[in-house]
Protein backbone atom coordinates (compact mmCIF):
# COMPACT_ATOMS: atom_id res chain seq x y z
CA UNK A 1 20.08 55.29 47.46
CA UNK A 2 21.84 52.59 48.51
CA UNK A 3 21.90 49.18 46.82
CA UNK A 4 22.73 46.02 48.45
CA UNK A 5 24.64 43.06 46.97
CA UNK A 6 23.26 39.59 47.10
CA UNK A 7 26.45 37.70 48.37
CA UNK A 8 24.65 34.31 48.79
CA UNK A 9 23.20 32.33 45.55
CA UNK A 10 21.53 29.30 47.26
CA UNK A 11 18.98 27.15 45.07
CA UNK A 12 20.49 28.41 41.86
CA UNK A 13 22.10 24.80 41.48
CA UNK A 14 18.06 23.51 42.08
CA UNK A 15 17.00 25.71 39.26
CA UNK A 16 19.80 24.77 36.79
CA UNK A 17 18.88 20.87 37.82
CA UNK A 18 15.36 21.31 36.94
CA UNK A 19 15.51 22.94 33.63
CA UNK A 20 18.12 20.03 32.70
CA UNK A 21 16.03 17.51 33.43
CA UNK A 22 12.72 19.37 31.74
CA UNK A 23 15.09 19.64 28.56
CA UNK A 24 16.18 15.83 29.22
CA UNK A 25 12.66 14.51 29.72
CA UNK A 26 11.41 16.67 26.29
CA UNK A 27 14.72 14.62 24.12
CA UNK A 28 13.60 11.33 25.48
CA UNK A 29 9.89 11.66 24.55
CA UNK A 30 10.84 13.22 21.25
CA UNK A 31 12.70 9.89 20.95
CA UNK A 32 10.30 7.93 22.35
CA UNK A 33 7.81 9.72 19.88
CA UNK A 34 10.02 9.03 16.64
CA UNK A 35 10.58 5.47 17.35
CA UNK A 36 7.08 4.52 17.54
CA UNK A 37 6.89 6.20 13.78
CA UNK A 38 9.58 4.40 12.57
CA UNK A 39 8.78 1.37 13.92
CA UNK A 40 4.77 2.01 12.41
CA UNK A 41 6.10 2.42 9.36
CA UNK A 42 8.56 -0.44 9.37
CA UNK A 43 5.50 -2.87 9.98
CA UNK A 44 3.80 -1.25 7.55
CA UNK A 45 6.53 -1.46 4.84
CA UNK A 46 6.83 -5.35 5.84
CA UNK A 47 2.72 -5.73 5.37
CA UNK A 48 2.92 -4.56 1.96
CA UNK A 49 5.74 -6.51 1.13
CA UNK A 50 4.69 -9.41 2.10
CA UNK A 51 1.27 -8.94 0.55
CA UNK A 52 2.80 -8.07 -2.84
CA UNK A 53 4.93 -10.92 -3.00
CA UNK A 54 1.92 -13.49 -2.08
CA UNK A 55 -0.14 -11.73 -4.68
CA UNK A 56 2.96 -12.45 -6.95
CA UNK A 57 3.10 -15.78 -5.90
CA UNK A 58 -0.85 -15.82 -6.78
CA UNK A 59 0.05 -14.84 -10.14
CA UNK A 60 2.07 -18.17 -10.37
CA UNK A 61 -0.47 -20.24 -9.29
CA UNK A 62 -2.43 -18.88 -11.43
CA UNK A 63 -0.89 -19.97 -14.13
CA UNK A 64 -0.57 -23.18 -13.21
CA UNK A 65 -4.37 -23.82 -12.56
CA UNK A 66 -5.25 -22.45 -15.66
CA UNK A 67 -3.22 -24.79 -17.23
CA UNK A 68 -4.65 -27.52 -15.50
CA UNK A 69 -8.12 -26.37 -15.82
CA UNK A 70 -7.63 -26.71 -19.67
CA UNK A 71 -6.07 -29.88 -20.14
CA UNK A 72 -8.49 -31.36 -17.83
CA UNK A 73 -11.74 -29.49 -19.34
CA UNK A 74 -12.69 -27.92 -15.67
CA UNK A 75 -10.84 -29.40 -12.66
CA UNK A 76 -13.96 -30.98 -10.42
CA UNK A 77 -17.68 -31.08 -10.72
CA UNK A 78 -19.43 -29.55 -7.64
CA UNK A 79 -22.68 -28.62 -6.63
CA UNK A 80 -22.01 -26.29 -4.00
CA UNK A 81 -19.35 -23.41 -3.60
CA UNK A 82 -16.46 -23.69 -2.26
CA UNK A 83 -15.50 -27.03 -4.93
CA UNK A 84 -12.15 -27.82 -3.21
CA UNK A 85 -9.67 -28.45 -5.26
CA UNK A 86 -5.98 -29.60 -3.32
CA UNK A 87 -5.18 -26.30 -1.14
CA UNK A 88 -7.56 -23.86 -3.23
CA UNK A 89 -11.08 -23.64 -3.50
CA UNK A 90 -12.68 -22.70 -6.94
CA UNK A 91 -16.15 -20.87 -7.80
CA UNK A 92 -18.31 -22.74 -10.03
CA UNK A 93 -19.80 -20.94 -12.95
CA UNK A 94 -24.00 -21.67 -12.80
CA UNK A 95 -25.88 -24.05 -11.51
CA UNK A 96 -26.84 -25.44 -14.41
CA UNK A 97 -22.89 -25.90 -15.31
CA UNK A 98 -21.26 -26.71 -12.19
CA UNK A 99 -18.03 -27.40 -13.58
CA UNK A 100 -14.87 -25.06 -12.55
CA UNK A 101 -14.40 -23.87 -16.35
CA UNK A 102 -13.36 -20.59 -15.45
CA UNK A 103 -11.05 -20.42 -18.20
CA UNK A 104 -13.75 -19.87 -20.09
CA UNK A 105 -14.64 -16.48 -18.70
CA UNK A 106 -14.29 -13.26 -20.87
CA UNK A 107 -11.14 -10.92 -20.46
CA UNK A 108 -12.08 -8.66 -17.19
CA UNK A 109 -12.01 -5.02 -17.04
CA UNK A 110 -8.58 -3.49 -16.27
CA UNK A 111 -9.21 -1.61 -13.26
CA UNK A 112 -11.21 -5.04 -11.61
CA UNK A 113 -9.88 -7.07 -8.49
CA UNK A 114 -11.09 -10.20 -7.10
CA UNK A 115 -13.35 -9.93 -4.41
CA UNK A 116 -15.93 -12.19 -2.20
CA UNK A 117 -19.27 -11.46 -3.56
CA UNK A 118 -19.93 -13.54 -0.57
CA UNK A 119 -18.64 -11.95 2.81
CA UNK A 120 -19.01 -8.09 1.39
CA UNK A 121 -21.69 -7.73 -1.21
CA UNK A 122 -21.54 -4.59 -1.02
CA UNK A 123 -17.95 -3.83 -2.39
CA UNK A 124 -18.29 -6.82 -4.64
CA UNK A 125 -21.03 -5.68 -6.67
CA UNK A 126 -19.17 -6.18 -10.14
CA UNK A 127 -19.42 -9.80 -11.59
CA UNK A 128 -16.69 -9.01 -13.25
CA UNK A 129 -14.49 -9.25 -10.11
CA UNK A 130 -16.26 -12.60 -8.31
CA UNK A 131 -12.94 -14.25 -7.53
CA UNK A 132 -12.66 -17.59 -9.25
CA UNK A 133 -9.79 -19.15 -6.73
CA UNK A 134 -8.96 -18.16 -3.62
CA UNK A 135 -6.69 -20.04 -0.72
CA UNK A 136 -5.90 -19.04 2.62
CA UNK A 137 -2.30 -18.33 3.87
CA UNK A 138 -2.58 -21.12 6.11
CA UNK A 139 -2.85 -23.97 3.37
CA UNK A 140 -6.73 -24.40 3.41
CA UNK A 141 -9.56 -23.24 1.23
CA UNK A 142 -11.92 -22.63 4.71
CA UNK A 143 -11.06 -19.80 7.34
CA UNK A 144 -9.39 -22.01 10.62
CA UNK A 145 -11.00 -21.47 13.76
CA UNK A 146 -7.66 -20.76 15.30
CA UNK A 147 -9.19 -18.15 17.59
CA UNK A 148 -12.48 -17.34 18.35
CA UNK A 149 -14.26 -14.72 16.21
CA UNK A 150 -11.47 -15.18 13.39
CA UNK A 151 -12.48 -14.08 10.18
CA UNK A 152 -11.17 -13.76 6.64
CA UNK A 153 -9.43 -10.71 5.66
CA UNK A 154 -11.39 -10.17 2.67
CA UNK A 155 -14.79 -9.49 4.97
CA UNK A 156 -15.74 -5.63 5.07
CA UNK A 157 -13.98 -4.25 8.54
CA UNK A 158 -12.28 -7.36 9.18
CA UNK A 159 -10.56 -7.59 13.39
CA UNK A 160 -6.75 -7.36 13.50
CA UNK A 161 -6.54 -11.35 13.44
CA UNK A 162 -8.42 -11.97 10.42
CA UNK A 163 -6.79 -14.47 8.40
CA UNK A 164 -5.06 -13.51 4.83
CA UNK A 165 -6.97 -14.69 1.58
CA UNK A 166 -5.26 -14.91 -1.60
CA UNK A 167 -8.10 -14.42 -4.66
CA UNK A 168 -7.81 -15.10 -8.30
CA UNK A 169 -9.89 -13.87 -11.17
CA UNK A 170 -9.29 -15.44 -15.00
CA UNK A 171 -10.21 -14.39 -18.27
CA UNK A 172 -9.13 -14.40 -21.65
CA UNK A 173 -9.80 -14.27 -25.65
CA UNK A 174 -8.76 -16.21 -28.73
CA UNK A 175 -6.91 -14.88 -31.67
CA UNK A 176 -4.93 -15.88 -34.26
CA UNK A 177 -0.94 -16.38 -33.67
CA UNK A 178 0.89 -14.12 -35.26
CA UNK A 179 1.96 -15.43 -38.76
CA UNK A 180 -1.03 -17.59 -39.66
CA UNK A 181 -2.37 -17.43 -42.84
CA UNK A 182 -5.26 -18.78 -44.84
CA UNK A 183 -5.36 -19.16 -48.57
CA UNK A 184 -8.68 -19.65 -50.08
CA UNK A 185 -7.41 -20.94 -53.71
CA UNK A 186 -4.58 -23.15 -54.64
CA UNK A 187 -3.66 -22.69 -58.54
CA UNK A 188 -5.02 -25.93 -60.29
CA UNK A 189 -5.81 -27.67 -57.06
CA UNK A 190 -8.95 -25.69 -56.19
CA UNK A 191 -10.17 -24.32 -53.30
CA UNK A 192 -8.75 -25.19 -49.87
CA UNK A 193 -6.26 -27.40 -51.18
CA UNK A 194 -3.45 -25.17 -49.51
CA UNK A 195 -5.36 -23.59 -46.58
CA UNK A 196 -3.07 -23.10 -44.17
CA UNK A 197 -3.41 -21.43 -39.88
CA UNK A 198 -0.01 -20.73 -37.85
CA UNK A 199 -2.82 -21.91 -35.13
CA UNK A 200 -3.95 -19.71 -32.36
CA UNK A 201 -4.03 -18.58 -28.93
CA UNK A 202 -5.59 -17.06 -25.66
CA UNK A 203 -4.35 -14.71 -23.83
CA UNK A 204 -5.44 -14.81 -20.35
CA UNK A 205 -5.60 -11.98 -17.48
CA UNK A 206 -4.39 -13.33 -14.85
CA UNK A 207 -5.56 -10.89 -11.35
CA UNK A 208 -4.25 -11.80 -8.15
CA UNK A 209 -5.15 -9.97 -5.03
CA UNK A 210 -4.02 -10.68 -1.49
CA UNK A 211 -5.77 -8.91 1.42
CA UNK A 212 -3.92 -9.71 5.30
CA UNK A 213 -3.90 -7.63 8.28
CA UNK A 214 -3.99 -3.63 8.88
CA UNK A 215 -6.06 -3.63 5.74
CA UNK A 216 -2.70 -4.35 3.44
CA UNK A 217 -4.10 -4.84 0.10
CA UNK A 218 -2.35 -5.78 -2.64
CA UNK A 219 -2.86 -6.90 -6.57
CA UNK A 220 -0.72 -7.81 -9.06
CA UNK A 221 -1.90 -8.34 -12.68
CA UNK A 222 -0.16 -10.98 -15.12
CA UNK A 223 -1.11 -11.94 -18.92
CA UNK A 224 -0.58 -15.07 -19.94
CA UNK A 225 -0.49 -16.57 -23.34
CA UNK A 226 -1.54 -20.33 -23.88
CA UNK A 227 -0.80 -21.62 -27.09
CA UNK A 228 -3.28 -23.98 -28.85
């Protein structure tokens, strides 16, 4: 049998071309592919910084308002929620005590997080966790209408341009300072005659929770003692 060698190798070169631009068009959208991760999760990282540090910053005007809201016995009488108050708005207790004392509320459960009993009932069913401030990223204690449709990011499903909400729940109990003492007899002198209290104090739970866009959720809990 004879064989015959092929002398000619035309459209070899065509072959080579298209496998090296099948392997150069699988690189580019493996790159392609791997930037859009890294760039997803560089947004993401930046969301939750940003909404731990404003629930930090919460936490600090927190502590302010509570401060306030003590010296000042409740910081405005209102008859209808939100009671503005500067930037913030504040929940009033009852109706039948309309005052903003909401440093007299009870210590809160550890696992609770402010929420708007409001806008999602339905994952605010807890009293425990009705927000007692809350303020808006953009200064204001009432969601802008920048665009139509805008909502607050603390509503159930809120759109991509939902507007970030900053909430604050307070509690706290009274105890005696450490080192207080009471003495019920004083030698000669009778009873009560050296009574004696190192005074006392509340220590306040301070929860601030900030909620933005993507559904970046963030709270950051503080305690607080205020000496009396």
């Amino acid at each position: 049998m004879t064989v015959k060698k092929l002398k000619e190798e035309k459209g070899s070169a065509l072959v080579i071309a298209i496998l090296v631009i099948g392997l150069l068009a699988v690189i580019a959208i493996s790159t392609t592919q791997t930037s859009r991760v890294e760039t997803r999760i560089a947004r993401n990282d930046r969301l939750y910084k940003t909404s731990f540090f404003q629930a930090d910053g919460g936490v600090e005007a927190g502590i302010v308002l509570v401060e306030e809201a003590i010296d000042a016995r409740g910081l405005k009488e209102c008859t209808s929620e939100p009671c503005a108050f500067g930037n913030v708005a504040i929940r009033y207790n009852t109706a039948s005590d309309n005052s903003t004392r909401f440093y007299l509320n009870a210590t809160p459960g550890s696992r609770i997080r402010p929420c708007d009993p409001v806008a999602n009932p339905t994952g605010c069913t807890d009293t425990d966790g009705w927000r007692d401030v809350f303020y808006y990223s953009t200064g204001t204690q009432t969601v802008p209408t920048l665009v139509s449709g805008q909502t607050s990011c603390s509503d159930p499903n809120p759109p991509s341009n939902c507007v970030p909400v900053t909430q604050l729940k307070f509690g706290g109990d009274t105890s005696l300072s450490t080192g207080g003492a009471i003495q019920m007899i004083a030698g000669y002198e009778g009873k009560g005659k050296s009574s004696a209290g190192g005074g006392a104090w509340i220590v306040y739970a301070i929860r601030s929770r900030h909620q933005a866009m993507d559904n970046s959720d963030s709270t950051v809990a503080c305690n607080w003692r205020h000496v009396m």
